[in-house]
N, C-alpha and C. Protein backbone atom coordinates (compact mmCIF):
# COMPACT_ATOMS: atom_id res chain seq x y z
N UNK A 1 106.74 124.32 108.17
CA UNK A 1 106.63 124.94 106.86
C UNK A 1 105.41 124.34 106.15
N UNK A 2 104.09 125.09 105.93
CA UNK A 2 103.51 124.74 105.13
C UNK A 2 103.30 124.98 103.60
N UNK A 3 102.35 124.16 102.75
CA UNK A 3 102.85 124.18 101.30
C UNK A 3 101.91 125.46 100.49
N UNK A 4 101.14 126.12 101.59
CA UNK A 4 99.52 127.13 101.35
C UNK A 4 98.27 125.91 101.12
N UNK A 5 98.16 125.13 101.29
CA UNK A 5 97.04 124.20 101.47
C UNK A 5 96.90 123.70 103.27
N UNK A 6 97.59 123.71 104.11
CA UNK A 6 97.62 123.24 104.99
C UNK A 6 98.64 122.21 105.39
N UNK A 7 99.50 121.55 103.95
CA UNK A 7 100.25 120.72 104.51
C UNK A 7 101.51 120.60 105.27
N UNK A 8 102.26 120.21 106.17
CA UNK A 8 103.57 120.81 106.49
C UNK A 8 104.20 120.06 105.51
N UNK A 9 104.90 120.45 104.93
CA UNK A 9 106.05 119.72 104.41
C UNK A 9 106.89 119.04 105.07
N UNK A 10 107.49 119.48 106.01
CA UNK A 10 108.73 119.31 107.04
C UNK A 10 107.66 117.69 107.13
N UNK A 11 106.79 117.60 107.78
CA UNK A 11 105.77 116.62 108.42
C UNK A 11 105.48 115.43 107.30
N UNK A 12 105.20 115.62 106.00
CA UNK A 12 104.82 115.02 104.94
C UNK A 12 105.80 114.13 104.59
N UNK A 13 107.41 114.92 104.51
CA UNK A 13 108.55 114.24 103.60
C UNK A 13 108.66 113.20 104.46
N UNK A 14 108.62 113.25 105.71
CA UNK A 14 109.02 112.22 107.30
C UNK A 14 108.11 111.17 107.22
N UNK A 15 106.81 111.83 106.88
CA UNK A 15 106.00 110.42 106.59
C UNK A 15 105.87 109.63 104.91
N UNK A 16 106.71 110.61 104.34
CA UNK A 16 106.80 109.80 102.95
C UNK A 16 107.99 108.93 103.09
N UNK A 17 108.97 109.05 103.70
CA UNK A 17 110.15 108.62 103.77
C UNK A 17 110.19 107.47 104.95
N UNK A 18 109.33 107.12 105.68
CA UNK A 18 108.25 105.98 106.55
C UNK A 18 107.63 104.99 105.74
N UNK A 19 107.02 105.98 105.00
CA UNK A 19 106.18 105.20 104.30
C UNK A 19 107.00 104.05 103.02
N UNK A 20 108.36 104.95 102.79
CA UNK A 20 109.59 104.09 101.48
C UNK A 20 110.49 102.93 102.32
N UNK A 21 110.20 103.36 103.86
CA UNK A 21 110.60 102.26 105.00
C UNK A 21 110.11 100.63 104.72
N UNK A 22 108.49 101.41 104.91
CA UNK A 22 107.55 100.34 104.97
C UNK A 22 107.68 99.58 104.04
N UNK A 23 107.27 100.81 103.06
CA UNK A 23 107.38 99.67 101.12
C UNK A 23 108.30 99.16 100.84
N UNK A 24 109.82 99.29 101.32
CA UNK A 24 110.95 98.22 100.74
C UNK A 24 110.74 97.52 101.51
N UNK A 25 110.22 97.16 103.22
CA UNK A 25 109.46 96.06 104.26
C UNK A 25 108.83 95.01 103.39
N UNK A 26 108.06 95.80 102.83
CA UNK A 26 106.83 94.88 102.26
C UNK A 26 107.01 94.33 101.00
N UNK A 27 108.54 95.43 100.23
CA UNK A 27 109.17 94.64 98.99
C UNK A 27 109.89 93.63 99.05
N UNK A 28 110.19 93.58 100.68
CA UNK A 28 111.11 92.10 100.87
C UNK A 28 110.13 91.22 100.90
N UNK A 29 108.85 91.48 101.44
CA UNK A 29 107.49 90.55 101.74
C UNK A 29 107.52 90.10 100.42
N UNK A 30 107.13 91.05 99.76
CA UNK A 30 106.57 90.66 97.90
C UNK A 30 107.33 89.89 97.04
N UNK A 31 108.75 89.84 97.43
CA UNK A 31 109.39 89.38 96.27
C UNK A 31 109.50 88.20 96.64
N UNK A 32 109.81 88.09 98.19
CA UNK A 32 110.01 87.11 98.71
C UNK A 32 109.62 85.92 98.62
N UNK A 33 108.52 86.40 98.92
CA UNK A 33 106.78 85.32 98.69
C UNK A 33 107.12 85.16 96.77
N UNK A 34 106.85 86.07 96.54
CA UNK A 34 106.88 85.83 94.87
C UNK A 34 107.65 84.83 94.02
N UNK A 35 108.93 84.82 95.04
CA UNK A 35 110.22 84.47 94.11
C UNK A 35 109.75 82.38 94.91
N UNK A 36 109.58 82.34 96.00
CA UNK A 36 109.05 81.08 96.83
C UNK A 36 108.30 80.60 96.22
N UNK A 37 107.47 81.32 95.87
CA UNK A 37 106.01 80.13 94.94
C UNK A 37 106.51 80.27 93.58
N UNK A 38 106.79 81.06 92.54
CA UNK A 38 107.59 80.78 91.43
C UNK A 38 108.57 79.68 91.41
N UNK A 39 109.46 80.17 91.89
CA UNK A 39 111.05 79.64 91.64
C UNK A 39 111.19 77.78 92.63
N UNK A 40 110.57 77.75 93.65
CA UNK A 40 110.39 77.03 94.74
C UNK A 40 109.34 76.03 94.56
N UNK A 41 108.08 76.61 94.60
CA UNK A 41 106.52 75.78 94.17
C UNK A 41 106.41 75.51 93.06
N UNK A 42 106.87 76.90 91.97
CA UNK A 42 106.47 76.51 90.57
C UNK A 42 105.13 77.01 89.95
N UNK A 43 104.33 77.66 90.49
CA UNK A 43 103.29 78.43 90.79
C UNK A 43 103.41 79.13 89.18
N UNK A 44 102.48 79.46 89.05
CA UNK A 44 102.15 80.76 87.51
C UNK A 44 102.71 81.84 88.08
N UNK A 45 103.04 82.72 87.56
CA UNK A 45 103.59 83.77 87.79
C UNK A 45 102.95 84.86 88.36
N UNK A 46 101.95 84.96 87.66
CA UNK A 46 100.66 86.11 87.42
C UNK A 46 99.64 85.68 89.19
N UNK A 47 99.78 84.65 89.35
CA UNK A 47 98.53 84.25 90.55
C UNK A 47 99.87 84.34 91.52
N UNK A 48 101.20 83.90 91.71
CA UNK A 48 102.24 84.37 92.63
C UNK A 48 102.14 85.78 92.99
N UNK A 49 102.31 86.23 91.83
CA UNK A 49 102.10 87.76 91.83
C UNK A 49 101.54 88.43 93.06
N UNK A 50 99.73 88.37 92.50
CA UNK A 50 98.99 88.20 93.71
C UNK A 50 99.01 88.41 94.85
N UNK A 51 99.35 86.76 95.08
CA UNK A 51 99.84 86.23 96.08
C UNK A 51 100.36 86.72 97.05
N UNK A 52 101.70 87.33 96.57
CA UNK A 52 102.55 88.04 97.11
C UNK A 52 102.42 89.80 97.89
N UNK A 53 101.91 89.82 96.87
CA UNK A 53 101.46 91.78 96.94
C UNK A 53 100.18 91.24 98.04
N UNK A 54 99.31 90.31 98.33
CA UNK A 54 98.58 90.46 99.57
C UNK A 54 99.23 90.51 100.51
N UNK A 55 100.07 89.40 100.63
CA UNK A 55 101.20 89.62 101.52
C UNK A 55 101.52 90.52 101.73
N UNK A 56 102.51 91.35 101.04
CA UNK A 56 102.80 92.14 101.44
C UNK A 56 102.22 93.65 102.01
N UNK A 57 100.35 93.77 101.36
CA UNK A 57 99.60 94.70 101.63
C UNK A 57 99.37 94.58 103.36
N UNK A 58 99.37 93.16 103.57
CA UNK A 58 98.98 92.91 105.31
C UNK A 58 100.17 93.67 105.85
N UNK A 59 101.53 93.32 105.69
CA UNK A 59 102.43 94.22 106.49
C UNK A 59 102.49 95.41 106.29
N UNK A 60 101.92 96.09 105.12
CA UNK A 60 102.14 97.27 105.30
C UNK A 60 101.24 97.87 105.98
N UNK A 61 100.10 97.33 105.49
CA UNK A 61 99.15 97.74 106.81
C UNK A 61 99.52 98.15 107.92
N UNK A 62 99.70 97.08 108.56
CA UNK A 62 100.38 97.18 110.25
C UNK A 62 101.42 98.58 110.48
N UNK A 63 102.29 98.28 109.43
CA UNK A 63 103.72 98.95 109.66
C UNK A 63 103.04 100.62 109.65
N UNK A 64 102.30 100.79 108.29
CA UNK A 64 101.86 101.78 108.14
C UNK A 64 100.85 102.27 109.06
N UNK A 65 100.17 101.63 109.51
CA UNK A 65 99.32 102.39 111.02
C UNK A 65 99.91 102.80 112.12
N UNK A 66 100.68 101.72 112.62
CA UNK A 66 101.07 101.82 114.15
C UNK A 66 102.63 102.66 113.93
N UNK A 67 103.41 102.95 112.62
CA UNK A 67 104.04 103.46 113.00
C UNK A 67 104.40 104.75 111.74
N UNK A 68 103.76 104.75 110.44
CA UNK A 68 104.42 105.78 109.59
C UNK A 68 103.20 106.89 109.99
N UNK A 69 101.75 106.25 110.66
CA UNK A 69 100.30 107.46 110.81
C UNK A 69 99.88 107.24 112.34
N UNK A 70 100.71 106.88 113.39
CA UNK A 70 100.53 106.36 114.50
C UNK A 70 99.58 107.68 114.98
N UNK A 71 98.99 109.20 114.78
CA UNK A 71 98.14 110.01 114.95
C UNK A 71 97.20 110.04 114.28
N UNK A 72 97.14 108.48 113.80
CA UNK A 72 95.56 108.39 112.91
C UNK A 72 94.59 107.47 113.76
N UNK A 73 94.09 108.55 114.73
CA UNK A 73 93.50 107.54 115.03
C UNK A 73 91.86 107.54 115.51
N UNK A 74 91.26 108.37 114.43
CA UNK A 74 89.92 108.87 115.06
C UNK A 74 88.95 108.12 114.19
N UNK A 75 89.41 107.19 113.40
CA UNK A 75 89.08 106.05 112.51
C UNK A 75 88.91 105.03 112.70
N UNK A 76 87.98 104.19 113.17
CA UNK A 76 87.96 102.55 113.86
C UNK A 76 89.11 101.69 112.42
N UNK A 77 89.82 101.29 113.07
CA UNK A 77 90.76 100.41 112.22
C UNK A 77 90.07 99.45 111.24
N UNK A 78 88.72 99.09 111.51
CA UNK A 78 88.16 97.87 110.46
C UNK A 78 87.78 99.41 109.06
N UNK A 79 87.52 100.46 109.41
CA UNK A 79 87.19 101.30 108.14
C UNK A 79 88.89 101.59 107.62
N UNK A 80 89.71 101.73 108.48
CA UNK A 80 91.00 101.79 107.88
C UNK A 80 91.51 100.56 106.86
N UNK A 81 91.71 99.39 107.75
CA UNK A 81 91.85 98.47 106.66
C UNK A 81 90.78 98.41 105.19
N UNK A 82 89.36 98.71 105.31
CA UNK A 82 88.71 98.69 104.04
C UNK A 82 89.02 99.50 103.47
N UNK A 83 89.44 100.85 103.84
CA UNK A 83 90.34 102.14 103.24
C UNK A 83 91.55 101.72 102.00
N UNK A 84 92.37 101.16 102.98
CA UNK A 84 93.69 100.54 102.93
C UNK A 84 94.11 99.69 101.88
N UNK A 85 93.01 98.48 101.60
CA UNK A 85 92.76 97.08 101.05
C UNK A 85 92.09 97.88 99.80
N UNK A 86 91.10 98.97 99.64
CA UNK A 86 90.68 99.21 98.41
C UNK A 86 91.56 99.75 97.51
N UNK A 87 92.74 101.20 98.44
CA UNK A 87 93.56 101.52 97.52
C UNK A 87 94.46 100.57 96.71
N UNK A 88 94.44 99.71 97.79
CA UNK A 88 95.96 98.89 97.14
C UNK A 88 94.90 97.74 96.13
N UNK A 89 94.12 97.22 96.17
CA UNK A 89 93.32 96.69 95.12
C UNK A 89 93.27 97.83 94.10
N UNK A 90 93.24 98.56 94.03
CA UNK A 90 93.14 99.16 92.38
C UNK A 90 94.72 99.14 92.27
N UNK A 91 95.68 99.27 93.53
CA UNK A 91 97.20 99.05 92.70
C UNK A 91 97.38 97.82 92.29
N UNK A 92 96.84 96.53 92.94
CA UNK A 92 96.66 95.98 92.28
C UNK A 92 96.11 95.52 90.76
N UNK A 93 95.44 96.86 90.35
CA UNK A 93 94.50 96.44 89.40
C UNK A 93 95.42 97.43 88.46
N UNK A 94 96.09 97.87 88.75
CA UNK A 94 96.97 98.84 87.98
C UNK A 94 98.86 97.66 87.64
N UNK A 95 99.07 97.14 88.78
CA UNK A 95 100.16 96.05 89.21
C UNK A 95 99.70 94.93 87.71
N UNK A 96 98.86 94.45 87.83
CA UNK A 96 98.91 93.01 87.17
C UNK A 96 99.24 93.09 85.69
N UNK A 97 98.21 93.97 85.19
CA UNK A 97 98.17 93.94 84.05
C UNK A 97 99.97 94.56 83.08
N UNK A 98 100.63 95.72 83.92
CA UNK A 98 101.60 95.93 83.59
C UNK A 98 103.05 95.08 83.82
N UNK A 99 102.61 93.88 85.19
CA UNK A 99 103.62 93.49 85.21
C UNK A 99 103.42 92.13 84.22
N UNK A 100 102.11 91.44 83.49
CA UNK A 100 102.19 90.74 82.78
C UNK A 100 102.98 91.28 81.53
N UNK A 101 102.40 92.57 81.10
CA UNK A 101 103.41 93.27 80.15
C UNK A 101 104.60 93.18 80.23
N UNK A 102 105.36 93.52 80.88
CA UNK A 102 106.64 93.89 81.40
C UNK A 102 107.36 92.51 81.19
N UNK A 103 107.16 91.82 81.63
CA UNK A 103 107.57 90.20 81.35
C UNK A 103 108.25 89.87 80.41
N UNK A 104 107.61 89.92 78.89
CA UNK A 104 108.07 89.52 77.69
C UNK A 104 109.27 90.40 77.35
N UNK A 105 109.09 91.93 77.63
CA UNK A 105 109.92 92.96 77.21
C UNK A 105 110.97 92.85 78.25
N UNK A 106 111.43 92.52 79.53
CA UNK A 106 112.23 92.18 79.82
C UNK A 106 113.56 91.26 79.20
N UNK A 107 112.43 90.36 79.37
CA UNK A 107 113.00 88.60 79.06
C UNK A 107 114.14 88.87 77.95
N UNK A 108 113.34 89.91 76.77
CA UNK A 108 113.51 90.31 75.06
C UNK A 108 114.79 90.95 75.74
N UNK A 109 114.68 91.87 76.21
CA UNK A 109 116.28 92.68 76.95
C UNK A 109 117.05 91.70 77.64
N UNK A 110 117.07 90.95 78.07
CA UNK A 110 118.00 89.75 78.44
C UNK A 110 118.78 89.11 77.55
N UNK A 111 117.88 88.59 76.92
CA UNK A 111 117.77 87.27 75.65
C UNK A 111 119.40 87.80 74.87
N UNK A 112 118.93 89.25 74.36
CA UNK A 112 119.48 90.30 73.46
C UNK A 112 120.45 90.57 73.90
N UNK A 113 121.14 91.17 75.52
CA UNK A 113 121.87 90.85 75.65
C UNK A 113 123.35 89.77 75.76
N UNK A 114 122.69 88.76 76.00
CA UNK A 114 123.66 87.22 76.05
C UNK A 114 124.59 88.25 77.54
N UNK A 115 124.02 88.82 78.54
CA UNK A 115 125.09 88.21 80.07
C UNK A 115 125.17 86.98 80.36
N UNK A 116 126.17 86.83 81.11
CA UNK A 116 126.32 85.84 81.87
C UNK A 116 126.01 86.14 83.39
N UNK A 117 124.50 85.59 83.81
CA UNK A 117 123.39 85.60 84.86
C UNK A 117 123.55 85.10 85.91
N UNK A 118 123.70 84.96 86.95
CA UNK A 118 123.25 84.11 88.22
C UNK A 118 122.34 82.92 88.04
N UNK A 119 121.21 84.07 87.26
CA UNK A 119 119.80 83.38 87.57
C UNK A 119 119.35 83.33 85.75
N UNK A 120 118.01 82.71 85.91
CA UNK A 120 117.26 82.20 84.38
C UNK A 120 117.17 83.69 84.11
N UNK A 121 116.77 83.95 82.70
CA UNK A 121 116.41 85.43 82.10
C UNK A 121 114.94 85.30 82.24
N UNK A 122 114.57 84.02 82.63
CA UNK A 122 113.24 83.77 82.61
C UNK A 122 112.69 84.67 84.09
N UNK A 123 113.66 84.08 85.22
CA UNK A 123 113.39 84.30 86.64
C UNK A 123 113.66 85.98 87.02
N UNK A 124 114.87 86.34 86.10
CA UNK A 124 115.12 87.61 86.42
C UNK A 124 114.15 88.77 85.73
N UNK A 125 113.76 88.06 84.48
CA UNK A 125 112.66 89.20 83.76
C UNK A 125 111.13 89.03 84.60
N UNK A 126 111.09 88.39 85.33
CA UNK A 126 109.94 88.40 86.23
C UNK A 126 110.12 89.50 87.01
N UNK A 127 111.29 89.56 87.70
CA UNK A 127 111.38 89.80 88.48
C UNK A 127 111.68 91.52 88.69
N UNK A 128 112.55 91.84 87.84
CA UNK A 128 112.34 92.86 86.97
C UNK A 128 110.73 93.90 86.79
N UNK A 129 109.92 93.04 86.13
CA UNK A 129 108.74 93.52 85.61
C UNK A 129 107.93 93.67 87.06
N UNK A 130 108.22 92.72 87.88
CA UNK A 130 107.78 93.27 89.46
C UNK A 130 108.41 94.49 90.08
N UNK A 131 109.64 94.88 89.76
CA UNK A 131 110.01 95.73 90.24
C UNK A 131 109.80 97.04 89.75
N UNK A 132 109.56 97.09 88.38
CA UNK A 132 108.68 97.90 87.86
C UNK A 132 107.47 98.43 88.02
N UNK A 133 107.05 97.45 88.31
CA UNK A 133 105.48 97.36 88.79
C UNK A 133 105.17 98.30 90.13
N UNK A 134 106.22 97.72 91.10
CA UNK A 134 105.71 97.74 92.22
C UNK A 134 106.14 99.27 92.20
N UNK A 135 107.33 99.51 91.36
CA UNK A 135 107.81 101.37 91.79
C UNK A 135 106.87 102.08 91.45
N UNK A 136 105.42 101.52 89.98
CA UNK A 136 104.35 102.54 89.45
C UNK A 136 103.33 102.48 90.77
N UNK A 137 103.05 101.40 91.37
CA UNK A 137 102.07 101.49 91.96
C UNK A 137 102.45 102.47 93.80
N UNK A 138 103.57 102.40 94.08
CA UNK A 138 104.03 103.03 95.22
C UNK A 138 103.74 104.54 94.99
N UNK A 139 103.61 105.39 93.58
CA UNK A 139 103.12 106.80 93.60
C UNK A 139 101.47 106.61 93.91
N UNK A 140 100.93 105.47 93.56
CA UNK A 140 99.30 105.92 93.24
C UNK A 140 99.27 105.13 95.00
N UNK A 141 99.35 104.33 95.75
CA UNK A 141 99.70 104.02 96.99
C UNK A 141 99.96 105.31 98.22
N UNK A 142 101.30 105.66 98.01
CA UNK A 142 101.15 106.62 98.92
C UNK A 142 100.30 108.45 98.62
N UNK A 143 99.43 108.53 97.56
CA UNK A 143 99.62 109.63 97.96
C UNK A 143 97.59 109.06 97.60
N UNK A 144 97.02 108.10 97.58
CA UNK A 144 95.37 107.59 97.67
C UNK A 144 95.33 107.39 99.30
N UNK A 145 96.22 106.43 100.01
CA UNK A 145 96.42 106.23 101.44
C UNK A 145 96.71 107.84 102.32
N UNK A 146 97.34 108.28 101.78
CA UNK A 146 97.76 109.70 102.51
C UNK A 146 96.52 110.83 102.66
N UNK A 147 95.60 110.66 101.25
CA UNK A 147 94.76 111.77 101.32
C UNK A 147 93.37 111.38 101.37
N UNK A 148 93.14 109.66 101.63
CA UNK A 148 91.98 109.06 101.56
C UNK A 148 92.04 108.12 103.52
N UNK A 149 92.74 107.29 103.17
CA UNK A 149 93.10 106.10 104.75
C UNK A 149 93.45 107.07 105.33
N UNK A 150 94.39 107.76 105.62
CA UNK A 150 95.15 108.42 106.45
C UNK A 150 94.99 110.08 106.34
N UNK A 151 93.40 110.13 106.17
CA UNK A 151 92.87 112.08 105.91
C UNK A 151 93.00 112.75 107.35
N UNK A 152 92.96 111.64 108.22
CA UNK A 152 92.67 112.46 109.99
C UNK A 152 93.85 112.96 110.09
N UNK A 153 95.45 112.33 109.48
CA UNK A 153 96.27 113.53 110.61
C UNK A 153 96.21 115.19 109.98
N UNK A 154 97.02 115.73 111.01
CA UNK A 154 97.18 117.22 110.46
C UNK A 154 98.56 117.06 109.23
């Protein structure tokens, strides 16, 4: 089934739904790493951040070549990764600044509440504002990678 542009749909949703594989992959990468140098090292938040989302850009990489575009392959992989690494640098550049935002206004929704937490309101409004983060940047991610990194498949 195509959409009148050429795309199949049937083909697209399979690789969008690969691709939400990958990204909760790489959300275990991100937080993971994130929550380790925060909570663990003690690290700034904002350079964890970072940190983390490189991390996790390397696995998606991988995951995302060899198996959500495994018919992409008329592209020498060093132009893919510079492909790859630029989109997600502007999600990055889209990531930081909102999840520094996000932070305070969390924390403020915690505070205000008075639950009774597991964790700091400090640790969870981080964490939070990452998860925010990371859900804005996964629209501008898969569909810059899909129609820019990954233009060769059908």
């Amino acid at each position: 089934m195509s959409n009148g542009n050429g795309l199949n749909l049937h083909l697209e949703s399979k690789r969008f739904a690969k691709f939400l594989v990958v990204g909760t992959i790489g959300a275990v990468v991100d937080f993971g790493t994130f929550n380790l140098l925060t909570a663990v090292l003690h690290l700034p938040p904002v350079s964890s951040s970072v940190a983390s989302f490189l991390a996790a850009v390397t696995s998606n990489f991988l995951f995302n070549r060899y198996w959500t575009y495994p018919d992409s392959r008329s592209k020498p992989v060093w132009r893919q990764v510079i492909q790859f690494t630029t989109v997600n640098i502007v999600g990055l550049a889209i990531r930081t600044p909102l999840f520094a935002a996000l932070i305070p206004v969390w924390r403020g929704v915690l505070e205000r509440g008075r639950w009774a937490l597991p964790f700091s309101s400090e640790q969870l409004s981080r964490n939070l504002a990452l998860g925010c983060a990371v859900l804005v940047v996964l629209v501008w991610n898969f569909v810059a990678n899909r129609f820019w990194t990954y233009n060769d498949v059908q």
